[in-house]
Protein backbone atom coordinates (compact mmCIF):
# COMPACT_ATOMS: atom_id res chain seq x y z
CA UNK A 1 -36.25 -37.64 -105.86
CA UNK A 2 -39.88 -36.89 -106.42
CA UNK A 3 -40.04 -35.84 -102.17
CA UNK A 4 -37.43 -33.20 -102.73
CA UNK A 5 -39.43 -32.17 -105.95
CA UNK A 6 -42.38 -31.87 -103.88
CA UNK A 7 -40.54 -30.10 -100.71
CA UNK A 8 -39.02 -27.71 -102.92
CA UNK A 9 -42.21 -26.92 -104.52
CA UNK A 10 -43.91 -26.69 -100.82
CA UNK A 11 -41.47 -24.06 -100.23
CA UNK A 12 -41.46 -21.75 -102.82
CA UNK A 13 -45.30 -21.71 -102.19
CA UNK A 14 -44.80 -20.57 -98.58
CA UNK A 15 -41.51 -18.21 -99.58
CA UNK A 16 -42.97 -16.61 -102.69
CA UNK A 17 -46.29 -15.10 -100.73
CA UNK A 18 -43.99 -14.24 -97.92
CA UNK A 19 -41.52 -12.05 -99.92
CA UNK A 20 -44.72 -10.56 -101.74
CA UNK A 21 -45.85 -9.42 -98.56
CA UNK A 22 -42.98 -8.40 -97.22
CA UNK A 23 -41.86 -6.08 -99.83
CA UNK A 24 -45.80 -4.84 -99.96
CA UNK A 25 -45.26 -4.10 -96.82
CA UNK A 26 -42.34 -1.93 -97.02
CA UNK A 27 -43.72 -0.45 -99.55
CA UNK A 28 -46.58 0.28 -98.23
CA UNK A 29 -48.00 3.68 -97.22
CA UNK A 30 -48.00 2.36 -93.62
CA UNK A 31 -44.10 2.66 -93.81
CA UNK A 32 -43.50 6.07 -95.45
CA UNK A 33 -40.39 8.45 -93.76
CA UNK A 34 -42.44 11.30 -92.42
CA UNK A 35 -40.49 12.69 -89.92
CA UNK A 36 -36.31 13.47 -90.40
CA UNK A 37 -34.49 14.58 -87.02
CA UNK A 38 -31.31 16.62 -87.44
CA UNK A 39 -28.67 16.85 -85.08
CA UNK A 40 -26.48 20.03 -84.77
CA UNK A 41 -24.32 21.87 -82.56
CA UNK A 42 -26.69 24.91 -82.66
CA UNK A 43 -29.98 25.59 -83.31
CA UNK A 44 -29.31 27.63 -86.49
CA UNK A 45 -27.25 25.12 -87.74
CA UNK A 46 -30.08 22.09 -87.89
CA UNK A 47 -32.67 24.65 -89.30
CA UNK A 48 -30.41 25.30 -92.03
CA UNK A 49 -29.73 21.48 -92.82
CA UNK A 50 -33.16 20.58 -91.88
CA UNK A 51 -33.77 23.99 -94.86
CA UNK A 52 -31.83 21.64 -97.34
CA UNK A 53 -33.77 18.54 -97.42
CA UNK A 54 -36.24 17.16 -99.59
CA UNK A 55 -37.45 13.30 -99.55
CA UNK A 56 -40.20 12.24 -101.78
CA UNK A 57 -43.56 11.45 -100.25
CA UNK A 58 -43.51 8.03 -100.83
CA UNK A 59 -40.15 7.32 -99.80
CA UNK A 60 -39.89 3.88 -98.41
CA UNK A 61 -38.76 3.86 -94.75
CA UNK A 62 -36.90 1.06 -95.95
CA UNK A 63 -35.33 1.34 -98.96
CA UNK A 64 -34.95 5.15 -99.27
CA UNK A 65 -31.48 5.71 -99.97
CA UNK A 66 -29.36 7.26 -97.21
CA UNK A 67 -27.35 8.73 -99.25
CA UNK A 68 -29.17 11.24 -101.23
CA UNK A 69 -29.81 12.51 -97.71
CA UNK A 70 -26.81 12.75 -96.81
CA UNK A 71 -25.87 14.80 -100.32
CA UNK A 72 -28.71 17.34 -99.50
CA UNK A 73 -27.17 17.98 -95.93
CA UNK A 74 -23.53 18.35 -97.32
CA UNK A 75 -25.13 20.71 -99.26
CA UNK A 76 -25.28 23.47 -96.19
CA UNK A 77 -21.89 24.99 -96.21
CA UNK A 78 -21.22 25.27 -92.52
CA UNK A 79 -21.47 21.14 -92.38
CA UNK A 80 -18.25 19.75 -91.76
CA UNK A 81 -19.05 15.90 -91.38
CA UNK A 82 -22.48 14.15 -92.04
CA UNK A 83 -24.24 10.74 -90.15
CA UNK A 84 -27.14 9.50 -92.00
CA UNK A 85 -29.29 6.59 -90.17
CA UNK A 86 -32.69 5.11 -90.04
CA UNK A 87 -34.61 5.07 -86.60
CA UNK A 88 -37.23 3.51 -87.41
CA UNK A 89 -39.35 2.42 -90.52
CA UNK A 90 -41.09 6.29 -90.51
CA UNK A 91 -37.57 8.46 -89.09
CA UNK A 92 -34.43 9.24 -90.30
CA UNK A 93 -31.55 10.94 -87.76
CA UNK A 94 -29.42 13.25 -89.45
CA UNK A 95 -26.00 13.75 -87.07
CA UNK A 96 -23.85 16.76 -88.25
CA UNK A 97 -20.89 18.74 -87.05
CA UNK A 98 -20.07 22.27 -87.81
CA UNK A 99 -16.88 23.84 -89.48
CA UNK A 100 -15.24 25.20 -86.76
CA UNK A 101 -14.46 29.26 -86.72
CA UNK A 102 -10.58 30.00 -87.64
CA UNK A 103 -10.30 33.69 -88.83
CA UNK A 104 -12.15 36.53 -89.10
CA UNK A 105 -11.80 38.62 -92.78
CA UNK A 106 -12.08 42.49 -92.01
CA UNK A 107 -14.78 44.12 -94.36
CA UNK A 108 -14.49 48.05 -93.06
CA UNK A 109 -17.41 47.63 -91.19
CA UNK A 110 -17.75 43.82 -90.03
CA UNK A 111 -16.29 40.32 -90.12
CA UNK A 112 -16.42 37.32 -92.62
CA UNK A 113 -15.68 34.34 -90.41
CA UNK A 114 -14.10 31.23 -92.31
CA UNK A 115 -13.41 27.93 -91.49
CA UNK A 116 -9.52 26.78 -91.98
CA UNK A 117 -10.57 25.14 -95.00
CA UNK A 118 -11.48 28.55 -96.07
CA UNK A 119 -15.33 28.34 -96.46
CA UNK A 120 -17.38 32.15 -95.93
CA UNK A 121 -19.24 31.07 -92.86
CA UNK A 122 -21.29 33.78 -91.48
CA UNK A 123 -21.18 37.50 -90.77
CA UNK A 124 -20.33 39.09 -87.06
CA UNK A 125 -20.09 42.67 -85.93
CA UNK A 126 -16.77 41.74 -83.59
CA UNK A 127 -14.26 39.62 -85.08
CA UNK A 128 -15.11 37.04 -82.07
CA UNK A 129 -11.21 37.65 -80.80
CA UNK A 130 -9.84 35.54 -83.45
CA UNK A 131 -7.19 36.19 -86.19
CA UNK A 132 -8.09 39.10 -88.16
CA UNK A 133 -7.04 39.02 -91.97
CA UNK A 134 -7.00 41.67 -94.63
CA UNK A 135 -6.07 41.58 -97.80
CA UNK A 136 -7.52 37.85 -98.44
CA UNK A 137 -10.51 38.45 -100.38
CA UNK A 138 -12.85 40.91 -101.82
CA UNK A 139 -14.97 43.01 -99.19
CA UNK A 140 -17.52 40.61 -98.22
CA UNK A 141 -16.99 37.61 -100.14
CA UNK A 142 -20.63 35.61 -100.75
CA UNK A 143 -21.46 33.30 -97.87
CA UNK A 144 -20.45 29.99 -98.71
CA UNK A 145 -17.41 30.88 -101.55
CA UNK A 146 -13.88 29.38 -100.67
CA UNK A 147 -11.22 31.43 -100.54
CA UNK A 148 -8.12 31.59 -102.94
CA UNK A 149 -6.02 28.17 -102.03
CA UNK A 150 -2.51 30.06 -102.28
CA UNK A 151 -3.68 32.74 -99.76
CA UNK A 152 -5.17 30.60 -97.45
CA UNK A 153 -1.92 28.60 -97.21
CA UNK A 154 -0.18 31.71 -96.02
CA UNK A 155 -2.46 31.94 -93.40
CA UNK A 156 -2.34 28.78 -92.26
CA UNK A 157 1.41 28.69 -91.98
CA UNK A 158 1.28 31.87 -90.18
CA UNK A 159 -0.74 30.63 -87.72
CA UNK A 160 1.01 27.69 -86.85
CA UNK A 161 4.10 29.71 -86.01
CA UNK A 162 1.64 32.24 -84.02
CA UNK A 163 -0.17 29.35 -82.09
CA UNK A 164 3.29 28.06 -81.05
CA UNK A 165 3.73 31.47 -79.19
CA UNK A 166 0.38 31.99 -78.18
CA UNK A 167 -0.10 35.09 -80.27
CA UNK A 168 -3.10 34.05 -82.43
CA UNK A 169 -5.54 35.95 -80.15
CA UNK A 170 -6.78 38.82 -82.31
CA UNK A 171 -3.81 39.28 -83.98
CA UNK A 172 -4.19 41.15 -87.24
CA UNK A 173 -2.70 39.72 -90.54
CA UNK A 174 -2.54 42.39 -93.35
CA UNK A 175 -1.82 40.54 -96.85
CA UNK A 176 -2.57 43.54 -98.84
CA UNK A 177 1.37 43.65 -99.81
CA UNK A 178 2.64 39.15 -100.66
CA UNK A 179 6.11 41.20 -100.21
CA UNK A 180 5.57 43.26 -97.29
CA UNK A 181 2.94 41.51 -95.01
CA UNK A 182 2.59 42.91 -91.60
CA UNK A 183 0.90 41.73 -88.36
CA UNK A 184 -0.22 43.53 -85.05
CA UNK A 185 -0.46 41.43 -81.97
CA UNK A 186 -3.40 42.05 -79.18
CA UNK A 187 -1.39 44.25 -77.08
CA UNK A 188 0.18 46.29 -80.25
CA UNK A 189 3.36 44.51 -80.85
CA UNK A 190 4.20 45.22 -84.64
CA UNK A 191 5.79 42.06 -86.59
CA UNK A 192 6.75 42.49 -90.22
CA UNK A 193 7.28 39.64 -92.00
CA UNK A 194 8.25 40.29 -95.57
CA UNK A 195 7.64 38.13 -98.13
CA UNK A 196 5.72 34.71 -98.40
CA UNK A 197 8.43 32.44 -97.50
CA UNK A 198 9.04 30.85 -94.01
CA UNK A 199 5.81 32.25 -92.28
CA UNK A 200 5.84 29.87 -89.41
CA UNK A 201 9.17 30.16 -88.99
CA UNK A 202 9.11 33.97 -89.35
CA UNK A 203 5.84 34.43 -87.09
CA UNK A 204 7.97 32.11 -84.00
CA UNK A 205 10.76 34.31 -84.02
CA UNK A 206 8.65 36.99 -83.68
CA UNK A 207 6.99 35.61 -80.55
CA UNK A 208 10.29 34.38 -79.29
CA UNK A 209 11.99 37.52 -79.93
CA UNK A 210 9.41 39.46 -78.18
CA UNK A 211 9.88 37.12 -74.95
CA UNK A 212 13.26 37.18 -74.98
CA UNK A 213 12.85 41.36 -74.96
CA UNK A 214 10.30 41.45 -72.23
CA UNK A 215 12.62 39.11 -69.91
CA UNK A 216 15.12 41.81 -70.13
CA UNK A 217 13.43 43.91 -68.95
CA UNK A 218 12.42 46.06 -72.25
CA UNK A 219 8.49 46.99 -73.96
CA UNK A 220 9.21 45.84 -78.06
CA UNK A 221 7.42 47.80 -80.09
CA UNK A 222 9.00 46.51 -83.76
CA UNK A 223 10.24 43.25 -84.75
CA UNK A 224 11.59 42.90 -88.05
CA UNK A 225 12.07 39.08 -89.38
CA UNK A 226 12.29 39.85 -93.01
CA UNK A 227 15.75 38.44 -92.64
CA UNK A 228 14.80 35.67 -90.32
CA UNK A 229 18.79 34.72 -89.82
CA UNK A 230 18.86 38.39 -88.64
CA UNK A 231 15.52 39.74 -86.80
CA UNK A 232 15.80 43.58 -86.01
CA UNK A 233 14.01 45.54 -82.77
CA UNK A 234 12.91 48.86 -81.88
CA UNK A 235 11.95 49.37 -77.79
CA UNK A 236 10.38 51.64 -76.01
């Protein structure tokens, strides 16, 4: 009994200075983060992100959490998905992806590209040939604001039935009238809708109708799906 007593006591002598130098030495100024590397699809992305973070100047290369800088990056709107890890006891590599470009809002005399989750990414002179939408928002909407759920939704489902007939190309969406909305395909195809309901299905029998048209030989011009049970033409 009085050789374990004496073992045990042998060890917490060794342990106890151990751990005490140890955690000295993470603590230590010799083991400060002083350098964060960001990873980005684009250049402009990581200076933004790398714009957005802050870490103490004592920050343990240890036990710094991750977390707060992952927060900070999450904080840059155009980040879709964050990666936080440690490199080393002086780097942290930040990984992030980018919210991906789905529609282009028409301003009078530029673009407002969003994301599909509706997120103001940036501002473009061209409209980068995707969807254009009016109607969604106020001119310009502040980089960075979401746009209204409800009209987003319309979108999307609109889409979806435009993707399925490959007519999402630069085709203009005006929402200006929930009752009445209107689109314009690349090569000047008119499609009016009507109301809210049934957008995907609406915005396939549109492409389908147009198809059908052109296989017979004739150049649609119109094609009403109000009624979807009952679409209506006018040809050239």
């Amino acid at each position: 009994m009085m050789k374990q007593h004496h073992r045990r006591g042998a060890l917490v002598l060794i342990v106890t200075p151990l751990l005490a130098l140890l955690i000295g030495l993470a603590m230590s100024p010799a083991v400060r983060v002083n350098h964060i590397t960001v990873v980005a699809p684009d250049l402009s992305l990581g200076q933004e992100v790398q714009r957005q973070l802050r870490v103490p100047a004592d920050a343990s290369g240890f036990f710094y959490p991750l977390n707060h800088i992952t927060e900070q990056a999450r904080g840059c709107y155009r980040v879709k998905d964050v990666s936080t890890e440690r490199v080393s006891p002086y780097e942290i590599r930040v990984t992030v992806t980018a919210r991906e470009p789905f529609a282009a809002l028409d301003d009078g005399d530029g673009f407002t590209i969003i994301s599909r989750d509706g997120v103001c990414l940036y501002r473009k002179a061209v409209s980068e040939k995707l969807p254009v939408l009016l109607g969604m928002a106020v001119p310009r909407p502040p980089l960075g604001s979401t746009l209204p759920p409800e009209k987003l939704l319309w979108v999307c489902e609109l889409l979806a039935g435009a993707t399925k007939v490959n007519l999402q190309s630069e085709l203009h969406v005006d929402l200006r009238q929930p009752l009445h909305i209107v689109v314009k395909t690349a090569d000047g195809l008119t499609g009016v809708l009507g109301n809210v309901n049934n957008l995907t299905r609406k915005m396939t029998i549109v492409g389908r109708t147009a198809e059908q048209l052109r296989s017979e030989g004739k150049i649609p011009v119109r094609i009403d799906v109000s009624l979807p049970e009952a679409p209506a033409w006018t040809v050239k």
